[in-house]
Structure formats: C-alpha cells, structure tokens
N, C-alpha and C. Protein backbone atom coordinates (compact mmCIF):
# COMPACT_ATOMS: atom_id res chain seq x y z
N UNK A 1 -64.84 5.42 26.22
CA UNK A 1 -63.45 5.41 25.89
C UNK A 1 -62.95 3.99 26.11
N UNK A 2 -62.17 3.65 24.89
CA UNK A 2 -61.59 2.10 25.31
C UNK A 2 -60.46 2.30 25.60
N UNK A 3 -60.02 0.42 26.09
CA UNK A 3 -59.02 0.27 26.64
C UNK A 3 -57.44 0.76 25.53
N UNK A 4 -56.39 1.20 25.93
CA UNK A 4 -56.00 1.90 25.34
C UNK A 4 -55.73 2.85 24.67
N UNK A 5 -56.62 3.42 24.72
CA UNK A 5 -57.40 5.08 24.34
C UNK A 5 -56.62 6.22 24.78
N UNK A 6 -56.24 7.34 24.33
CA UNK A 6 -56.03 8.18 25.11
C UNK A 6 -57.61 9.30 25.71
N UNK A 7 -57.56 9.68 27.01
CA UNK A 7 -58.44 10.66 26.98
C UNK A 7 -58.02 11.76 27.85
N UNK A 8 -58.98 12.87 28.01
CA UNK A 8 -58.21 14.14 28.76
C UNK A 8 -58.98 14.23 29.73
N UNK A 9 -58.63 14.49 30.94
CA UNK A 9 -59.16 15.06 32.16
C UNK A 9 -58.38 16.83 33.08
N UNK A 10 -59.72 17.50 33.16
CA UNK A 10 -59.77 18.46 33.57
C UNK A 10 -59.77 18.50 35.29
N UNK A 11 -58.85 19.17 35.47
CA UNK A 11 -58.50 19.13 37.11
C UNK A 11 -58.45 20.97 37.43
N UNK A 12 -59.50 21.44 38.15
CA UNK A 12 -59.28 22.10 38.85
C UNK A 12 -59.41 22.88 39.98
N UNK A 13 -58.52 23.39 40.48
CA UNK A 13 -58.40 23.63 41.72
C UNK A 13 -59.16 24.84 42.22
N UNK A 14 -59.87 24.77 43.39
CA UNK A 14 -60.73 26.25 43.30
C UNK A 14 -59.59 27.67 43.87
N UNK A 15 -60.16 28.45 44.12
CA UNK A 15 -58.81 29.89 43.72
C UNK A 15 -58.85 29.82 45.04
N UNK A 16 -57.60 30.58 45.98
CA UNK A 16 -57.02 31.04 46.84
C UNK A 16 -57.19 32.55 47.10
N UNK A 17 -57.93 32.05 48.46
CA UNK A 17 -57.98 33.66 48.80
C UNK A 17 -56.96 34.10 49.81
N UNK A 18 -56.01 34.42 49.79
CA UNK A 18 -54.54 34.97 50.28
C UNK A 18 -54.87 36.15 51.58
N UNK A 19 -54.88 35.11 52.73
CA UNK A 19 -55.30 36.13 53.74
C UNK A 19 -54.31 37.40 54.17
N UNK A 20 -54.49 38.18 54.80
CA UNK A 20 -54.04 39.03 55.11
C UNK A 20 -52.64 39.20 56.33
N UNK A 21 -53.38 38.28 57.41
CA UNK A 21 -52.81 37.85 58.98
C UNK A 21 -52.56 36.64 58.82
N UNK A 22 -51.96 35.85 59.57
CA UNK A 22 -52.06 34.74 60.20
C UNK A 22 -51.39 34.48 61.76
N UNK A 23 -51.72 33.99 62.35
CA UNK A 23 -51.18 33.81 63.82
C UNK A 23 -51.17 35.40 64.86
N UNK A 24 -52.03 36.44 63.85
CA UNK A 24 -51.95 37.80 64.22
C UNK A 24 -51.05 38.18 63.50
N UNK A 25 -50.15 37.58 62.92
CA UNK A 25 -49.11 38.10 62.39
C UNK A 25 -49.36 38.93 61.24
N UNK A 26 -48.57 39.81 60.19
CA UNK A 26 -48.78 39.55 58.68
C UNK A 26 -48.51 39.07 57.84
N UNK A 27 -49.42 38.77 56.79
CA UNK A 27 -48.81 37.82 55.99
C UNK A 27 -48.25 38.47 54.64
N UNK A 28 -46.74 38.56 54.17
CA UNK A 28 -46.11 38.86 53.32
C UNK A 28 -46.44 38.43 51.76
N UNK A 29 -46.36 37.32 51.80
CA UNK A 29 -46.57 36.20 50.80
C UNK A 29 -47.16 35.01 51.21
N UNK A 30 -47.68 34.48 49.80
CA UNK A 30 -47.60 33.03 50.04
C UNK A 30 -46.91 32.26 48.46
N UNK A 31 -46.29 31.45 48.85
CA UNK A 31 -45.65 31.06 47.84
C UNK A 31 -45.42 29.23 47.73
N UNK A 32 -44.50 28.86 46.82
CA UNK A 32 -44.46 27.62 46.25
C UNK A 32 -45.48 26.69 46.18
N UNK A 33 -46.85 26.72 46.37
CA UNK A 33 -47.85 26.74 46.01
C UNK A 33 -48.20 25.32 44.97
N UNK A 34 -48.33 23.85 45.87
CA UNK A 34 -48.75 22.95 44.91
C UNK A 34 -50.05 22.00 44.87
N UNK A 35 -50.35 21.94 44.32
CA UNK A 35 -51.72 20.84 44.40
C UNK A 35 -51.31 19.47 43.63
N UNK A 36 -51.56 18.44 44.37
CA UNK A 36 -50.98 17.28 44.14
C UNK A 36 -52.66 16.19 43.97
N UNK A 37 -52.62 15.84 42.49
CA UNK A 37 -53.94 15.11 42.29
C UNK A 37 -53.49 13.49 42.07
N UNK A 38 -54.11 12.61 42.03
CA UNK A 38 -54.28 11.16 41.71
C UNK A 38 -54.18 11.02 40.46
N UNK A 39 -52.95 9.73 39.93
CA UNK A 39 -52.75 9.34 39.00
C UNK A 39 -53.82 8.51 38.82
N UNK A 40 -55.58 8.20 37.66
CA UNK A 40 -56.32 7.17 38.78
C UNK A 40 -54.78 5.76 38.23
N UNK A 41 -55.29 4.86 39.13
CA UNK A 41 -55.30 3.31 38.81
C UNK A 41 -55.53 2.69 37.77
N UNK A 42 -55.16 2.27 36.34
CA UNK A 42 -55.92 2.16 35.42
C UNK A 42 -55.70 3.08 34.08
N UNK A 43 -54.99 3.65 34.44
CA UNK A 43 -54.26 4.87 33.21
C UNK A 43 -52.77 5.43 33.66
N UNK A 44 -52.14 5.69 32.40
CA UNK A 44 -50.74 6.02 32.37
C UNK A 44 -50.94 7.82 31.88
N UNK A 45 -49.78 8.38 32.41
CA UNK A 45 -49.75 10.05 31.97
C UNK A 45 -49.22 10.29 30.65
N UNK A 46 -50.21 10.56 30.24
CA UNK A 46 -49.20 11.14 28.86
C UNK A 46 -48.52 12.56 28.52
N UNK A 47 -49.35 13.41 28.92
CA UNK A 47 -48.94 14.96 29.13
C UNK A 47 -49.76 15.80 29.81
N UNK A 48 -49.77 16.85 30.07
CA UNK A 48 -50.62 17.78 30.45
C UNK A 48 -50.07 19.45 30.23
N UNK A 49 -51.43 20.34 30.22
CA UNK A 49 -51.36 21.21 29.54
C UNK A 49 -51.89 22.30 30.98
N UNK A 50 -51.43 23.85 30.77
CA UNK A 50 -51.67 24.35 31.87
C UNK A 50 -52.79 25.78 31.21
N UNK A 51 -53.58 25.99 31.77
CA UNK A 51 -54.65 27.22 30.45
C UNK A 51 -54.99 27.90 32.04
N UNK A 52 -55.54 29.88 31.73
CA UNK A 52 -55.74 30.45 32.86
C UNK A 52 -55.13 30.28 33.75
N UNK A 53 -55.85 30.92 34.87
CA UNK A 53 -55.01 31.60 36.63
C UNK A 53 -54.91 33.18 35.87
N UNK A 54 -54.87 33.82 37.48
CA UNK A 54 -54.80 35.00 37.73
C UNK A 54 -54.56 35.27 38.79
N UNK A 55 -53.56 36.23 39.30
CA UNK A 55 -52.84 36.95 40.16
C UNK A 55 -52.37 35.91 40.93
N UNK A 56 -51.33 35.03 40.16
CA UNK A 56 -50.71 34.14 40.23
C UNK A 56 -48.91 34.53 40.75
N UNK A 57 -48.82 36.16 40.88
CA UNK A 57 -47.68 36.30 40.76
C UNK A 57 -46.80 36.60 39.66
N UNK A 58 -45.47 36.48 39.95
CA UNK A 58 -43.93 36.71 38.96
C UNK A 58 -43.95 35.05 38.52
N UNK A 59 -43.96 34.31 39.50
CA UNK A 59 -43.32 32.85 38.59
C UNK A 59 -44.14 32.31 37.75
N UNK A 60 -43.55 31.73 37.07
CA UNK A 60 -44.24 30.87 35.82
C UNK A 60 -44.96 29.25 36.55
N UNK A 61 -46.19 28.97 36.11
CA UNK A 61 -46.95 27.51 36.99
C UNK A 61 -46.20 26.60 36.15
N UNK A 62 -46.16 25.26 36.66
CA UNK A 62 -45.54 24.54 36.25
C UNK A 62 -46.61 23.12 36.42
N UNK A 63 -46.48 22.20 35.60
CA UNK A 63 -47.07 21.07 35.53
C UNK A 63 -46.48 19.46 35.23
N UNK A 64 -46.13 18.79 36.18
CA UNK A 64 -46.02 17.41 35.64
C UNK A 64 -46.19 16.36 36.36
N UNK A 65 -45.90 15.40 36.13
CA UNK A 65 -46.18 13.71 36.86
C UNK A 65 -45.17 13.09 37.26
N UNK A 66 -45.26 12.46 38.32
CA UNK A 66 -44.07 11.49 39.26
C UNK A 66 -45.15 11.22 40.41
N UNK A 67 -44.60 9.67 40.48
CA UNK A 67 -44.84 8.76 41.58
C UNK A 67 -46.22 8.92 41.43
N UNK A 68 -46.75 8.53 40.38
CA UNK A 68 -48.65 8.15 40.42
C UNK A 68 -49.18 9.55 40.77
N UNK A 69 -48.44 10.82 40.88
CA UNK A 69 -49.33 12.15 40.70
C UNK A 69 -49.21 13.22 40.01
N UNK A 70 -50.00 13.96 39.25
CA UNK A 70 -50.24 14.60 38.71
C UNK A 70 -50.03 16.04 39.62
N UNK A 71 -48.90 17.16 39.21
CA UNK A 71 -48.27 18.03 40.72
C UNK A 71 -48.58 19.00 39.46
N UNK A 72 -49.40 20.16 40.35
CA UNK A 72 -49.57 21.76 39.38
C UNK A 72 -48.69 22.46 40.86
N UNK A 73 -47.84 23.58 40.00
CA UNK A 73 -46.89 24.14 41.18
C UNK A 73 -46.82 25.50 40.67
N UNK A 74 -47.14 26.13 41.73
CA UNK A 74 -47.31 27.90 41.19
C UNK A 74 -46.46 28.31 41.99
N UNK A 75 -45.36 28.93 41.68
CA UNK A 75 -44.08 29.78 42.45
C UNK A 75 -44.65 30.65 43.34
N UNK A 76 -45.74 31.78 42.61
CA UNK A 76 -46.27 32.35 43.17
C UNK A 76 -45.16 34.35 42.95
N UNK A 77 -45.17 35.05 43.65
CA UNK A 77 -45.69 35.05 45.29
C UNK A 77 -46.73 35.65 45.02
N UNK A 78 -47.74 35.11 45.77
CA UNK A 78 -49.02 35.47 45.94
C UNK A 78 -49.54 36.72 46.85
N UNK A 79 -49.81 37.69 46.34
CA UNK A 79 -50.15 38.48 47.44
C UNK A 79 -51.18 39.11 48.77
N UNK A 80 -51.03 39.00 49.58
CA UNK A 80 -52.06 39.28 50.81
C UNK A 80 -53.40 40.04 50.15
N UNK A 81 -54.24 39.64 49.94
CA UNK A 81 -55.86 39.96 50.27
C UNK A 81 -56.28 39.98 48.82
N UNK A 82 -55.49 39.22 47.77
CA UNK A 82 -56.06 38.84 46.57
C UNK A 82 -56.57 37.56 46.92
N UNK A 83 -57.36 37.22 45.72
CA UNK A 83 -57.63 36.01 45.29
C UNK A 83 -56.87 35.47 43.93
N UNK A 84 -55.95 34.33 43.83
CA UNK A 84 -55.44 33.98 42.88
C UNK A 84 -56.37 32.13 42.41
N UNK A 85 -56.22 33.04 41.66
CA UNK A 85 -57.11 31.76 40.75
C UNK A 85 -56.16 30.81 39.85
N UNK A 86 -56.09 29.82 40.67
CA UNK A 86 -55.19 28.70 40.05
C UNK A 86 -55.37 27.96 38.57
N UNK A 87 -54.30 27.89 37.64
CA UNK A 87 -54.35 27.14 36.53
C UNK A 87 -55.40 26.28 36.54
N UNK A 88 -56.20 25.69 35.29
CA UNK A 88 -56.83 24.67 35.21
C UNK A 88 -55.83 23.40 34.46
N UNK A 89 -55.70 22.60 34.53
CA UNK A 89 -54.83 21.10 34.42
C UNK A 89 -55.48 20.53 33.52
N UNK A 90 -55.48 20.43 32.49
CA UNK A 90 -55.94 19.30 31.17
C UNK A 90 -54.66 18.15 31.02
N UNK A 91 -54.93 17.62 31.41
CA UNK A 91 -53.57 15.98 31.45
C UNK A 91 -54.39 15.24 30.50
N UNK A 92 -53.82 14.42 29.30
CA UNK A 92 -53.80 13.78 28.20
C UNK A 92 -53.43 12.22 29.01
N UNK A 93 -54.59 11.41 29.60
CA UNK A 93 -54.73 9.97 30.02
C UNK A 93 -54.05 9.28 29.17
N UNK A 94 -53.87 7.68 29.27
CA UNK A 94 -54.26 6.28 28.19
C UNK A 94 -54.32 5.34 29.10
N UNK A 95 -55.81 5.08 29.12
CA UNK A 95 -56.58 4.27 29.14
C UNK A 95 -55.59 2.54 29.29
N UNK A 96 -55.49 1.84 30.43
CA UNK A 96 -54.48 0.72 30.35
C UNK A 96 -55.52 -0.13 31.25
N UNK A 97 -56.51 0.17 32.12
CA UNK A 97 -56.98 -0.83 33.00
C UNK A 97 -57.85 -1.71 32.45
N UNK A 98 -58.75 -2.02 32.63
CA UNK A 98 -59.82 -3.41 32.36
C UNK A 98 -60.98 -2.70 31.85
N UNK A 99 -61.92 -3.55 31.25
CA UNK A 99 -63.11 -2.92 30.50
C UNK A 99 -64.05 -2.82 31.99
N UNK A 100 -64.47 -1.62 31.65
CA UNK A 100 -65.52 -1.36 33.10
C UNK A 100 -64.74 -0.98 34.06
N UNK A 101 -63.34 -0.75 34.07
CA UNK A 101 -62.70 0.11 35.82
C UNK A 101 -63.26 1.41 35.38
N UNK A 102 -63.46 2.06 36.56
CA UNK A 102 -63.53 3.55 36.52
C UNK A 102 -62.69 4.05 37.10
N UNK A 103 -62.06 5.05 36.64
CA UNK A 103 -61.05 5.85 36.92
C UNK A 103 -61.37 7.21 37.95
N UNK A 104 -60.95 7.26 38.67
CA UNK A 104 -61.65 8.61 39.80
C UNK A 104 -60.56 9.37 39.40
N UNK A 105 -60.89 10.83 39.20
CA UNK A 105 -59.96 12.10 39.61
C UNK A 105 -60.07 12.56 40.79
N UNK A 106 -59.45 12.58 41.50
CA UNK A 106 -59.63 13.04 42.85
C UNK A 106 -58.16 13.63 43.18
N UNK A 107 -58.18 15.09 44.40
CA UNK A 107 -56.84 15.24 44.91
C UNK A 107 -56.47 13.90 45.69
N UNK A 108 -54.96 14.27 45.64
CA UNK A 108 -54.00 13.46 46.89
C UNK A 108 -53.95 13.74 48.20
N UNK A 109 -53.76 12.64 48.73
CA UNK A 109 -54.15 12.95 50.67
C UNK A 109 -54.53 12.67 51.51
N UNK A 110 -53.79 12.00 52.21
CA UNK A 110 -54.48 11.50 53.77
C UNK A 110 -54.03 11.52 55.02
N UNK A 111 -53.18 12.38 54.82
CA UNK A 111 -52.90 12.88 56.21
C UNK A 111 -52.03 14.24 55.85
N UNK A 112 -51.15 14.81 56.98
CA UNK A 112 -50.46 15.73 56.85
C UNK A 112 -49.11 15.33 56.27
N UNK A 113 -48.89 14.22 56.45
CA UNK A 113 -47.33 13.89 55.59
C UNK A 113 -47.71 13.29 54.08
N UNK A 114 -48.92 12.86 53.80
CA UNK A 114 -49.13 12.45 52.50
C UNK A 114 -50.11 13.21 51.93
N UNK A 115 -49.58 14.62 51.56
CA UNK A 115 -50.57 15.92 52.00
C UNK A 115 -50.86 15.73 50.39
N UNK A 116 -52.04 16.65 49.63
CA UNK A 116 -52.55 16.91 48.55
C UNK A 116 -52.47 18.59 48.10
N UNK A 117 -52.52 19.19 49.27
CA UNK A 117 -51.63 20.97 48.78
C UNK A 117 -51.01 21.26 50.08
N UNK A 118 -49.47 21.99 49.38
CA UNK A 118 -48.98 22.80 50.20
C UNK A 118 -48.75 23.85 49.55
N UNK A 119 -48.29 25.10 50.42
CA UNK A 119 -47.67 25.93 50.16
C UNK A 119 -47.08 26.75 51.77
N UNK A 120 -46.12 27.71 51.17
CA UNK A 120 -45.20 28.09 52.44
C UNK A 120 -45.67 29.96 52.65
N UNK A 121 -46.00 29.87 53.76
CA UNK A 121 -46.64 31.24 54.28
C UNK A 121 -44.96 32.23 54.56
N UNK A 122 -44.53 33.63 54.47
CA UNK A 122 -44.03 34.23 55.13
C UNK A 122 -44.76 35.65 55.84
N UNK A 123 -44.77 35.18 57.27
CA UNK A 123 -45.10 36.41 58.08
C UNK A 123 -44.37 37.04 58.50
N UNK A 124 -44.77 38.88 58.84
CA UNK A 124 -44.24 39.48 59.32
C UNK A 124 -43.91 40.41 60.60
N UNK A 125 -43.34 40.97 60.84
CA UNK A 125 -43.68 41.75 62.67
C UNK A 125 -43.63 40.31 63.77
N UNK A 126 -42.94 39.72 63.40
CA UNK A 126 -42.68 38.79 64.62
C UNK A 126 -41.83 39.61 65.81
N UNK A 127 -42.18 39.45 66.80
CA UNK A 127 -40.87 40.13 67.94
C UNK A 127 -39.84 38.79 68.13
N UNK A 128 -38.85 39.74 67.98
CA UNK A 128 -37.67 38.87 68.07
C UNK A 128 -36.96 38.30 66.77
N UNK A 129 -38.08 38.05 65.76
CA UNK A 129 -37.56 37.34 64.45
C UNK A 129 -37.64 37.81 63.02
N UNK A 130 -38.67 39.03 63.47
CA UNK A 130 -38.53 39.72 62.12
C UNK A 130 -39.47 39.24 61.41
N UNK A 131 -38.97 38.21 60.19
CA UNK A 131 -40.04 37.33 59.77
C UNK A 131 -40.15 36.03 59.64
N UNK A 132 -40.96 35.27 59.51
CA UNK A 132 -40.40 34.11 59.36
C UNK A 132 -41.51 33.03 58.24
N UNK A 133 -40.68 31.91 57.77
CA UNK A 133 -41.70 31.04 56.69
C UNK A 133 -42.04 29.95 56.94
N UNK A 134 -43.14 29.60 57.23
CA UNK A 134 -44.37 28.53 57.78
C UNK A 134 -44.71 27.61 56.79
N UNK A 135 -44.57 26.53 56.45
CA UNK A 135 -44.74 25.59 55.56
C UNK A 135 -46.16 24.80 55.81
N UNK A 136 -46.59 24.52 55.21
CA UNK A 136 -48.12 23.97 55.36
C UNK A 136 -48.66 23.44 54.55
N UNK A 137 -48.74 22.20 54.74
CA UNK A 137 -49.32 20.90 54.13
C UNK A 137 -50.93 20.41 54.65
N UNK A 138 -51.80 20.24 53.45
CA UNK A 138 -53.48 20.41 54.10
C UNK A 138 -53.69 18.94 53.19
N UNK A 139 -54.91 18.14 53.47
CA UNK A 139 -55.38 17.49 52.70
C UNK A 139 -56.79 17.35 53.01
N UNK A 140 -57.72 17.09 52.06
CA UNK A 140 -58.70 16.68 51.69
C UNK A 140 -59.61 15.49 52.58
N UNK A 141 -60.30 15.70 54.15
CA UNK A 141 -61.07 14.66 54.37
C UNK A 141 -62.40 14.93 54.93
N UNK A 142 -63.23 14.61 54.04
CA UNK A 142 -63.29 13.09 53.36
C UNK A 142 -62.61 13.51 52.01
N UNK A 143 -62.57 12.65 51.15
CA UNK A 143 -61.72 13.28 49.70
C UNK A 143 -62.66 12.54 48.52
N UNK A 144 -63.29 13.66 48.06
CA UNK A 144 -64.49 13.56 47.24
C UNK A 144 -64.05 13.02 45.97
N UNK A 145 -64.87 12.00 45.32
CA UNK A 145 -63.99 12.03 43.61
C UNK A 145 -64.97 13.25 43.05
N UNK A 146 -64.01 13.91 42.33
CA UNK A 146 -64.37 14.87 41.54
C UNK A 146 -64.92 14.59 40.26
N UNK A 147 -64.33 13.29 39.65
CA UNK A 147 -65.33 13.15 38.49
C UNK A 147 -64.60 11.73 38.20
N UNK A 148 -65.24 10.99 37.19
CA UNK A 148 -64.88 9.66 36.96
C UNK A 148 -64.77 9.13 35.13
N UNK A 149 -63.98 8.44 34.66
CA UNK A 149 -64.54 7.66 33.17
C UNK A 149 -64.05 6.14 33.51
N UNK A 150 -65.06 5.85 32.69
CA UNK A 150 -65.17 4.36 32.50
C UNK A 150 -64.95 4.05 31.38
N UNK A 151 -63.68 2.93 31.73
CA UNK A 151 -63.42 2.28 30.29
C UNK A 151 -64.09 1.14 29.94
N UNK A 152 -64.67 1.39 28.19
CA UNK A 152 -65.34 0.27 27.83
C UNK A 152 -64.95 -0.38 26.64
C-alpha cells in the first residue's frame, strides 16, 4: 500500500464473558462498554464500519475517532453469565507517513487513567446500599501489536 492510499484495518475485540458475582456481590449488568484502539502514527481516519456481535443487549454499538483513537462503544446492558461477542471494527486508513513506516494496530493503554477498555459494572444485594455502579478501566500490559502494514 502506498503513501497516500487508503487501506482497511480489522480490529477485533475478543467477546466478554459477563460474570455472574463480583466482590460476592451480584452482578446486574454490565454496561457502557468501550474499547479504545490506536490511531497508528502515519495514517489519518477516514471512516469505519461496525459488522456482527451478539448478545450485545438493547443499545445500538457505536463507532468513531477522536484524539488519535479509534473508540467501539456498546451501550450494552449486557447480561450476567452470557458471553457477548463484541462488534468487529473495519476503519477505512490513508496512508500519510513515509515509505517503509509500519503502522501497528494495537489497543490503547498504559495505565489505569490512560485505559484501553472500560466499562461500568452494577451490583446487587449490597447491605446498606442496595445497589451500586463500579466503573472500571483495564489496559493491556504488555500491549501486543496485533497486526501491522507497511507503506511502500
């Protein structure tokens, strides 16, 4: 692929298995649900397209780009002791860096504040509180590239 080119990269996320408990607690839902991937270095966004998932819930997934990342966001609510199998991400590249950069796909993430997925837990049977919603931000370390192109 040359410089200026458009090309497509496939991003996806492996499925969620929606536990049951957490903290002993139960778990109600899980919801707002995002995976946050790398714009690489070297290419601009042009669009992206959202295909499959299952037991994804009532909300509709959503897909787009800001601040150098590529954000898939599933409303969700996800329910306790399924597995939901997340959208696959086809994003439409163009090619802008130098002949020979390679471009890595990889998630976002390196710590807990510059997280690569969150989503927000609500448990239930708390004493005292009834229920309550747990927000949780995870990332990726070490953070593997998932796949690469080279522009030539």
């Amino acid at each position: 692929m040359g410089a200026g080119q458009d090309f497509q990269v496939e991003l996806t996320a492996d499925p969620i298995v929606v536990p049951t408990s957490g903290g002993g607690y139960p778990i109600q839902k899980l919801a707002n649900v995002q995976i946050r991937f790398n714009l690489p270095a070297g290419a601009t966004f042009k669009s992206a397209t959202l295909s499959g998932g299952a037991n994804l819930g009532t909300g509709v997934p959503t897909v787009s780009a800001s601040g150098g990342l590529i954000i898939l966001k599933v409303p969700g609510n996800l329910a306790p002791g399924t597995t939901a199998t997340l959208p696959k991400v086809t994003a439409t590249l163009t090619a802008t860096g130098a002949v020979g950069a390679s471009l890595p796909q990889q998630l976002h993430g390196t710590s807990y504040s510059d997280w690569g997925i969150f989503f927000a837990a609500t448990v239930t049977n708390i004493p005292l509180f009834g229920s309550a919603t747990a927000n949780t931000n995870c990332f990726a370390n070490p953070n593997p590239v998932l796949g690469s192109t080279v522009i030539n």
